[in-house]
PDB file of N, CA and C in Angstrom:
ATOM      1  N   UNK A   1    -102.966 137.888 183.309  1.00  0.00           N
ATOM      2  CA  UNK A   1    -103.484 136.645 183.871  1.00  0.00           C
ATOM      3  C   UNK A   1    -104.191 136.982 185.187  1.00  0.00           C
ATOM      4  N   UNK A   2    -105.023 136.095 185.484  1.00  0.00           N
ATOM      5  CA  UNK A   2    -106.049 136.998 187.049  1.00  0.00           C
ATOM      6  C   UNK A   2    -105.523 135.896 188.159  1.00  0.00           C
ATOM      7  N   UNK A   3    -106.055 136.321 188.975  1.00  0.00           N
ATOM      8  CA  UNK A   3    -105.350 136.091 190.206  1.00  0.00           C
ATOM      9  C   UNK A   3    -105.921 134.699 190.319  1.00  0.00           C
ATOM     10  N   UNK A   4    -107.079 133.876 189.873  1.00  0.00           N
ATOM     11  CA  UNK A   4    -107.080 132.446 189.931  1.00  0.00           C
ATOM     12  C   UNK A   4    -106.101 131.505 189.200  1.00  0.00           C
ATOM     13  N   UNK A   5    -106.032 131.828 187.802  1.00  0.00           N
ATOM     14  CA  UNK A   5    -105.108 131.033 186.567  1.00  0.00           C
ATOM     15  C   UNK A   5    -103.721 131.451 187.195  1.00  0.00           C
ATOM     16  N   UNK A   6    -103.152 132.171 187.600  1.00  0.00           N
ATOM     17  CA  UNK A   6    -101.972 132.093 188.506  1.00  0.00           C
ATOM     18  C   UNK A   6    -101.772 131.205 189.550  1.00  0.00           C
ATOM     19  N   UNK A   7    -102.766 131.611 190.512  1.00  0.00           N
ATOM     20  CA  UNK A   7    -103.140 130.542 191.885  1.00  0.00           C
ATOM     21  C   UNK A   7    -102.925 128.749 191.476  1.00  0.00           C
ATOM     22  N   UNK A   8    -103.915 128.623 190.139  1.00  0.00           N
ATOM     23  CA  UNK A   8    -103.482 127.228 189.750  1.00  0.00           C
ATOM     24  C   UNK A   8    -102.435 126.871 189.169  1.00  0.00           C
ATOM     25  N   UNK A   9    -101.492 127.713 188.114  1.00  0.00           N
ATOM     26  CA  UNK A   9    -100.385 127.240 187.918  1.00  0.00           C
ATOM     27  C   UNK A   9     -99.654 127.100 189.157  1.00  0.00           C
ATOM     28  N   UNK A  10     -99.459 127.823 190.142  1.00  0.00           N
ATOM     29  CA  UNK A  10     -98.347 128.126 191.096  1.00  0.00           C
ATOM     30  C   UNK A  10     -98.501 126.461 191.957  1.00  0.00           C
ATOM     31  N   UNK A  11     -99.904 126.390 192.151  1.00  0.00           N
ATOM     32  CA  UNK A  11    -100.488 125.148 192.504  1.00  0.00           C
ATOM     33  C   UNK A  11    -100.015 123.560 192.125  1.00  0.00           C
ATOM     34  N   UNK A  12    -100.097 124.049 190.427  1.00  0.00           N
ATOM     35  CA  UNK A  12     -99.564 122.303 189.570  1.00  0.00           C
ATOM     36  C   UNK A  12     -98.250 122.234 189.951  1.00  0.00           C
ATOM     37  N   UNK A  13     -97.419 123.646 189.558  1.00  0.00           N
ATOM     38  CA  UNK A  13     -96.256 123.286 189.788  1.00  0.00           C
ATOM     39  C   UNK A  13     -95.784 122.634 191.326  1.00  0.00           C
ATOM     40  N   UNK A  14     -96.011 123.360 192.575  1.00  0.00           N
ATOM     41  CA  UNK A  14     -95.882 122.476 193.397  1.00  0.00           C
ATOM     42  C   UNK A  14     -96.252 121.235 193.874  1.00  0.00           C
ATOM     43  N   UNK A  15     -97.653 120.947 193.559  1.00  0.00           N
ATOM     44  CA  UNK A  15     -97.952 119.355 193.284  1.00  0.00           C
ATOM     45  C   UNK A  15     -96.962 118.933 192.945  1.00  0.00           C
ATOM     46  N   UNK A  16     -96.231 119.017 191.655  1.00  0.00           N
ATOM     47  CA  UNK A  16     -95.608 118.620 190.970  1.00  0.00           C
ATOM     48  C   UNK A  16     -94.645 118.197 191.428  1.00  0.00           C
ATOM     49  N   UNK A  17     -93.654 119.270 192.042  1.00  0.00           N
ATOM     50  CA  UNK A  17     -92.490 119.140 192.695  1.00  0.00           C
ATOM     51  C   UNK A  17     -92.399 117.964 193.716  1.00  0.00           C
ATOM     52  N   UNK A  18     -93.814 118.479 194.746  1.00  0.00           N
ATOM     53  CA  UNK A  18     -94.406 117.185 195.981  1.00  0.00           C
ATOM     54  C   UNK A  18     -94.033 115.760 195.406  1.00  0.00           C
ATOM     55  N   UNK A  19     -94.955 115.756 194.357  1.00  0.00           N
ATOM     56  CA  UNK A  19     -95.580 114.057 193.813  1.00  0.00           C
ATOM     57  C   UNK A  19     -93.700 113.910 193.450  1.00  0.00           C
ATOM     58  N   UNK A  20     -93.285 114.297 192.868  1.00  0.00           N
ATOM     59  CA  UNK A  20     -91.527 114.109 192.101  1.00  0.00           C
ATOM     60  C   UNK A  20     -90.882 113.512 192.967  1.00  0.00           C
ATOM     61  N   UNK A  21     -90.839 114.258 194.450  1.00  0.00           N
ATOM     62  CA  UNK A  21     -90.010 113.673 195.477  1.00  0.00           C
ATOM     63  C   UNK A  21     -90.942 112.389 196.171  1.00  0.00           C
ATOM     64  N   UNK A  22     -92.394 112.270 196.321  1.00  0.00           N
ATOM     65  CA  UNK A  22     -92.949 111.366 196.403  1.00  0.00           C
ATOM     66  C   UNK A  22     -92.535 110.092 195.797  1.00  0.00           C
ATOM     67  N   UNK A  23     -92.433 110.569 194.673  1.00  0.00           N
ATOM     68  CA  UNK A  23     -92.061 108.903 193.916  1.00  0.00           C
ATOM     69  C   UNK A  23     -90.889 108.308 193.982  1.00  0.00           C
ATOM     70  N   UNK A  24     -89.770 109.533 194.422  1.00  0.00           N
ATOM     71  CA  UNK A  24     -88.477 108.980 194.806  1.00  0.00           C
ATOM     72  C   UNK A  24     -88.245 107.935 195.603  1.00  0.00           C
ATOM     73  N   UNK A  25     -89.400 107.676 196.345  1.00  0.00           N
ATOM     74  CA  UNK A  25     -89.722 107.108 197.821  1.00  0.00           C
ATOM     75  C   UNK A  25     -90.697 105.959 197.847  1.00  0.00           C
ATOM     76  N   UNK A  26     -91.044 105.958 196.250  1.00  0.00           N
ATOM     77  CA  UNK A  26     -92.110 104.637 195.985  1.00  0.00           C
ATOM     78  C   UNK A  26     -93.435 105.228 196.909  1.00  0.00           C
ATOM     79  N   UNK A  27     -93.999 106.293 197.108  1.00  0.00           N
ATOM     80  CA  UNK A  27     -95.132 106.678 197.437  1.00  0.00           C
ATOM     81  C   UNK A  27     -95.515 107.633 197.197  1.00  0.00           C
ATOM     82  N   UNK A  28     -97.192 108.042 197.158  1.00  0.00           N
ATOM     83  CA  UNK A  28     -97.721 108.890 196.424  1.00  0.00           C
ATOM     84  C   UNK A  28     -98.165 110.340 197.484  1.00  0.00           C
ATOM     85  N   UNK A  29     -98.137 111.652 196.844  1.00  0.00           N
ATOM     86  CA  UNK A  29     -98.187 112.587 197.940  1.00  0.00           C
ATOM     87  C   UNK A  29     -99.648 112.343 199.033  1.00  0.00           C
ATOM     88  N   UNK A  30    -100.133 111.971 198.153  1.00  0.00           N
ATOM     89  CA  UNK A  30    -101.261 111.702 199.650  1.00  0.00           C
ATOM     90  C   UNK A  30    -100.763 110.913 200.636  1.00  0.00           C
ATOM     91  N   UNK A  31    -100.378 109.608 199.965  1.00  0.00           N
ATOM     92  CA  UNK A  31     -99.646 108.621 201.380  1.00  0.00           C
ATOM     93  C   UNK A  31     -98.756 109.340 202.109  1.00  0.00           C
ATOM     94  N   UNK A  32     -98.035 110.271 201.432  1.00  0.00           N
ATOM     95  CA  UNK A  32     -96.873 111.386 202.709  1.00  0.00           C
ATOM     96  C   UNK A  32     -97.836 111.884 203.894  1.00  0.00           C
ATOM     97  N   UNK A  33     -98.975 112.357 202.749  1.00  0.00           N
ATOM     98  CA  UNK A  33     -99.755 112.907 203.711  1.00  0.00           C
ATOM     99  C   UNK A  33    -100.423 112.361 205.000  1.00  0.00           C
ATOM    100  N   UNK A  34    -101.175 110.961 204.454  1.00  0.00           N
ATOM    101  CA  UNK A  34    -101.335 110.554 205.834  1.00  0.00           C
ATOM    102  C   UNK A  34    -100.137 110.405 207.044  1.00  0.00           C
ATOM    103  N   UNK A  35     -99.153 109.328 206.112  1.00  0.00           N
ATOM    104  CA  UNK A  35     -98.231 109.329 207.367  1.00  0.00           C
ATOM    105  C   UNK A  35     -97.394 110.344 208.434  1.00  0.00           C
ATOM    106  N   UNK A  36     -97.159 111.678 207.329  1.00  0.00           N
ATOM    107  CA  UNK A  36     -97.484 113.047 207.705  1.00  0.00           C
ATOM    108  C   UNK A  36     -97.816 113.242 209.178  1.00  0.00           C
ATOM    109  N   UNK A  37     -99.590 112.946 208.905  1.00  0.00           N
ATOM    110  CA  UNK A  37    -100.334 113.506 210.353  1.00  0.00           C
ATOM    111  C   UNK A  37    -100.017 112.325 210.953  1.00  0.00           C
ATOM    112  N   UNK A  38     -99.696 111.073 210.717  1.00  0.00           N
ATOM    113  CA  UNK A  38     -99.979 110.392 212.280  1.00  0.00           C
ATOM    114  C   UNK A  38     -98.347 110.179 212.567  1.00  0.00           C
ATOM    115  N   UNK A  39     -97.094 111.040 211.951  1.00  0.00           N
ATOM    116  CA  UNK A  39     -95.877 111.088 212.659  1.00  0.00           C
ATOM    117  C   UNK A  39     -96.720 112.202 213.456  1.00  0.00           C
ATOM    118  N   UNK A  40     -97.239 113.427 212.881  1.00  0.00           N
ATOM    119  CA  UNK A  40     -97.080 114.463 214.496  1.00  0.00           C
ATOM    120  C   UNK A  40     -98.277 114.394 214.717  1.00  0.00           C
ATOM    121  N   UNK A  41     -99.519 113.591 214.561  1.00  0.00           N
ATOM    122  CA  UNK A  41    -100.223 113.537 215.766  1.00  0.00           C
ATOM    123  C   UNK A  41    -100.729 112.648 216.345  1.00  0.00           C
ATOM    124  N   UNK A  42     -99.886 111.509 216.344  1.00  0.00           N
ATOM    125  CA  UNK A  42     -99.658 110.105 216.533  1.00  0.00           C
ATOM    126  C   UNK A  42    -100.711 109.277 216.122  1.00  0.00           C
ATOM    127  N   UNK A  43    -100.716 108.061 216.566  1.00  0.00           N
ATOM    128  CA  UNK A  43    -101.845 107.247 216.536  1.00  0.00           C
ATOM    129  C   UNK A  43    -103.233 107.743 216.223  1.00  0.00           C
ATOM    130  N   UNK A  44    -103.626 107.508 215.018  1.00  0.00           N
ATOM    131  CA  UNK A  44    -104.833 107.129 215.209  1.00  0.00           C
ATOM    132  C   UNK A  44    -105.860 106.553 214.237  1.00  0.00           C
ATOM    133  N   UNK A  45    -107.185 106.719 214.797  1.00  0.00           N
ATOM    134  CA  UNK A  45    -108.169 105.467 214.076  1.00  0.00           C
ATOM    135  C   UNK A  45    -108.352 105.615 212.617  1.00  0.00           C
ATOM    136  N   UNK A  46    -108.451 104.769 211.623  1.00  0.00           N
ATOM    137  CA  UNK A  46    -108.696 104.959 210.293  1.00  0.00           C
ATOM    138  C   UNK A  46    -110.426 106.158 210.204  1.00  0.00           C
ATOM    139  N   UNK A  47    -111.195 106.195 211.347  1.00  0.00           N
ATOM    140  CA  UNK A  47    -112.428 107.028 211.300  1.00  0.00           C
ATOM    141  C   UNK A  47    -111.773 108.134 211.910  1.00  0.00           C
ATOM    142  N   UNK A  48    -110.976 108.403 212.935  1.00  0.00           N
ATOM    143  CA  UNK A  48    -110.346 109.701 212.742  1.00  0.00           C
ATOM    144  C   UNK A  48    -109.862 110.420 211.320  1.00  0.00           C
ATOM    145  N   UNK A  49    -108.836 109.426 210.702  1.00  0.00           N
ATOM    146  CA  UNK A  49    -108.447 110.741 209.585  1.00  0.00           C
ATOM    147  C   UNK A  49    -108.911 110.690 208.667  1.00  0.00           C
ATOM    148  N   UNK A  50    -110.360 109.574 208.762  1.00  0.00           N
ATOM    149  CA  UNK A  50    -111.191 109.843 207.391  1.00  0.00           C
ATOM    150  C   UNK A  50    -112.035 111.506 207.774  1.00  0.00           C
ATOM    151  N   UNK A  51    -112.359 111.651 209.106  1.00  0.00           N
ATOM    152  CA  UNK A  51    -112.482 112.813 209.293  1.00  0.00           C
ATOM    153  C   UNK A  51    -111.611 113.889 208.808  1.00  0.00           C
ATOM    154  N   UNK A  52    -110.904 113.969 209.100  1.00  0.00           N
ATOM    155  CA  UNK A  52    -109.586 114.798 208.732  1.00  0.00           C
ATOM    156  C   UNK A  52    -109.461 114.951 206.782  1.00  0.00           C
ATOM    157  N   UNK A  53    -109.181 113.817 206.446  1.00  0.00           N
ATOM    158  CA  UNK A  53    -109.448 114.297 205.128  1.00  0.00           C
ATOM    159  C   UNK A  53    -110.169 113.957 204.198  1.00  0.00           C
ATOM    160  N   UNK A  54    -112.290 113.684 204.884  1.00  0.00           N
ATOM    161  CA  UNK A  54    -112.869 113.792 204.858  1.00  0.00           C
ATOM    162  C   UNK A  54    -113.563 112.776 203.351  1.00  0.00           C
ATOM    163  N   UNK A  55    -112.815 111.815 203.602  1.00  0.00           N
ATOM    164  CA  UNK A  55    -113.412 110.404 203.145  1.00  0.00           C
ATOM    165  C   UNK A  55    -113.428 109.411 204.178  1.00  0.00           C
ATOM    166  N   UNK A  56    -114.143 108.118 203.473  1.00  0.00           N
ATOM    167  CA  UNK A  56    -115.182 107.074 204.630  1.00  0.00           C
ATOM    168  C   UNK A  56    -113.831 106.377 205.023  1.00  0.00           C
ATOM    169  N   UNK A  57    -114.259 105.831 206.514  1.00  0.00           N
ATOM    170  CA  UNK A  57    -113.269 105.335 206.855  1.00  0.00           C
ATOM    171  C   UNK A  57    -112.603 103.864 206.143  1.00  0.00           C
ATOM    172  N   UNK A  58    -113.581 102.992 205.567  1.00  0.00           N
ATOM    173  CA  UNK A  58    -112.900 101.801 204.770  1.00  0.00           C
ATOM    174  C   UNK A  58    -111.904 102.256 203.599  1.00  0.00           C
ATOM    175  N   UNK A  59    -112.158 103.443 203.017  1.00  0.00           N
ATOM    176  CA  UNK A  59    -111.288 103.937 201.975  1.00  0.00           C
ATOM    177  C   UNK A  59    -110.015 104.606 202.658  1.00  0.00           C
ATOM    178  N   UNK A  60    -109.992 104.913 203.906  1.00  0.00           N
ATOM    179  CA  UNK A  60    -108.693 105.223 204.979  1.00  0.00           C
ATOM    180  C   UNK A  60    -108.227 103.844 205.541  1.00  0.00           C
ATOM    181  N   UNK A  61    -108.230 102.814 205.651  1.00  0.00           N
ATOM    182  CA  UNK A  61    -107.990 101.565 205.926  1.00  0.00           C
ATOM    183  C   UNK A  61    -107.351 101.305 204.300  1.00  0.00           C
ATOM    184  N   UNK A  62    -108.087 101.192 203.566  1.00  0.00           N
ATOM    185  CA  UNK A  62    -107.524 100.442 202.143  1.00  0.00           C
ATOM    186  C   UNK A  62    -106.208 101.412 202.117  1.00  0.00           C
ATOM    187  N   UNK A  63    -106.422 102.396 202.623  1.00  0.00           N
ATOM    188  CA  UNK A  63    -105.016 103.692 201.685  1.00  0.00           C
ATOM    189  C   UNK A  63    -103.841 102.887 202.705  1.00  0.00           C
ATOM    190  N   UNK A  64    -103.926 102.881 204.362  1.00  0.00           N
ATOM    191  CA  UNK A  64    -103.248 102.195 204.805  1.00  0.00           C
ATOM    192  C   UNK A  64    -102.721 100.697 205.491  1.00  0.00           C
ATOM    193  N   UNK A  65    -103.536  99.854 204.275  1.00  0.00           N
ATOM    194  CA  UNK A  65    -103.043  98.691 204.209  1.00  0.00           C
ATOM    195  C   UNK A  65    -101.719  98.931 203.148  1.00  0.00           C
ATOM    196  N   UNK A  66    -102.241  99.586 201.723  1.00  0.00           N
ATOM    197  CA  UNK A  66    -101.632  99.436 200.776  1.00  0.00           C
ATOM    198  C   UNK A  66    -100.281 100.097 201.598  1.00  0.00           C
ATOM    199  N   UNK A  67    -100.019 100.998 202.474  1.00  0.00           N
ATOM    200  CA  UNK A  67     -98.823 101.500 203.138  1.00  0.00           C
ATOM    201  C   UNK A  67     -97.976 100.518 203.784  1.00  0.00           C
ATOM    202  N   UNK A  68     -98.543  99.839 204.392  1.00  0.00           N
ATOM    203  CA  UNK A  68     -98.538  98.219 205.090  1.00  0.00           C
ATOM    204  C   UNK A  68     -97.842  97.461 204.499  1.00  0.00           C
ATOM    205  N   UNK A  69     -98.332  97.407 203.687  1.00  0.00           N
ATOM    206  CA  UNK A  69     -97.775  96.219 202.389  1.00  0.00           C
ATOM    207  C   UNK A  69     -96.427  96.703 201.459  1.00  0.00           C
ATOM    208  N   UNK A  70     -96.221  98.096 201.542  1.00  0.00           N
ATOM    209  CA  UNK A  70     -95.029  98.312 200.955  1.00  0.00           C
ATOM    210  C   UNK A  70     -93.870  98.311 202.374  1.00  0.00           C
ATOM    211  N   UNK A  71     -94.476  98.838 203.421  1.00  0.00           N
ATOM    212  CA  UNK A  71     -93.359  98.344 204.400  1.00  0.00           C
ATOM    213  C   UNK A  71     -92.992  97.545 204.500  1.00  0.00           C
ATOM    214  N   UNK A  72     -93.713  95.912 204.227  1.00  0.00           N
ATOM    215  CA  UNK A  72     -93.405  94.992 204.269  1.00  0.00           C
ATOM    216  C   UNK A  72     -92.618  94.618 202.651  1.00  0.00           C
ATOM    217  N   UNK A  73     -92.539  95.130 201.944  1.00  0.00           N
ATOM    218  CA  UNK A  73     -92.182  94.408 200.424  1.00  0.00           C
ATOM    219  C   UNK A  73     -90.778  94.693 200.794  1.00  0.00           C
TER     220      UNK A  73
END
């Protein structure tokens, strides 16, 4: 097997593992992810971490309303 088709299994499987404990928690590994960066690097603007992980900022607002809304449920 070459050193990419390894790289991606080794890859799914940890996704895998991630998203597993994700859902334990009623959220998806990206949402860890944002909340992730703004536990350690606090506050900030939905156009900051659309920078960061390099989508528009209304689609970083929608990700954390929907976060919003489960805090509140």
């Amino acid at each position: 097997m070459d050193y990419l088709s390894q790289w991606y299994i080794e890859y799914r499987s940890v996704s895998s593992n991630l998203n597993a404990i994700c859902h334990k928690h009623d959220i998806s590994l990206e949402q860890f992810l944002y909340l992730e960066r703004l536990v350690m690097e606090g506050t900030q603007s939905p156009s900051e971490l659309a920078m960061v992980f390099k989508i528009s900022s209304p689609i970083v607002t929608r990700k954390l309303n929907v976060l919003q809304d489960k805090k509140n449920d």
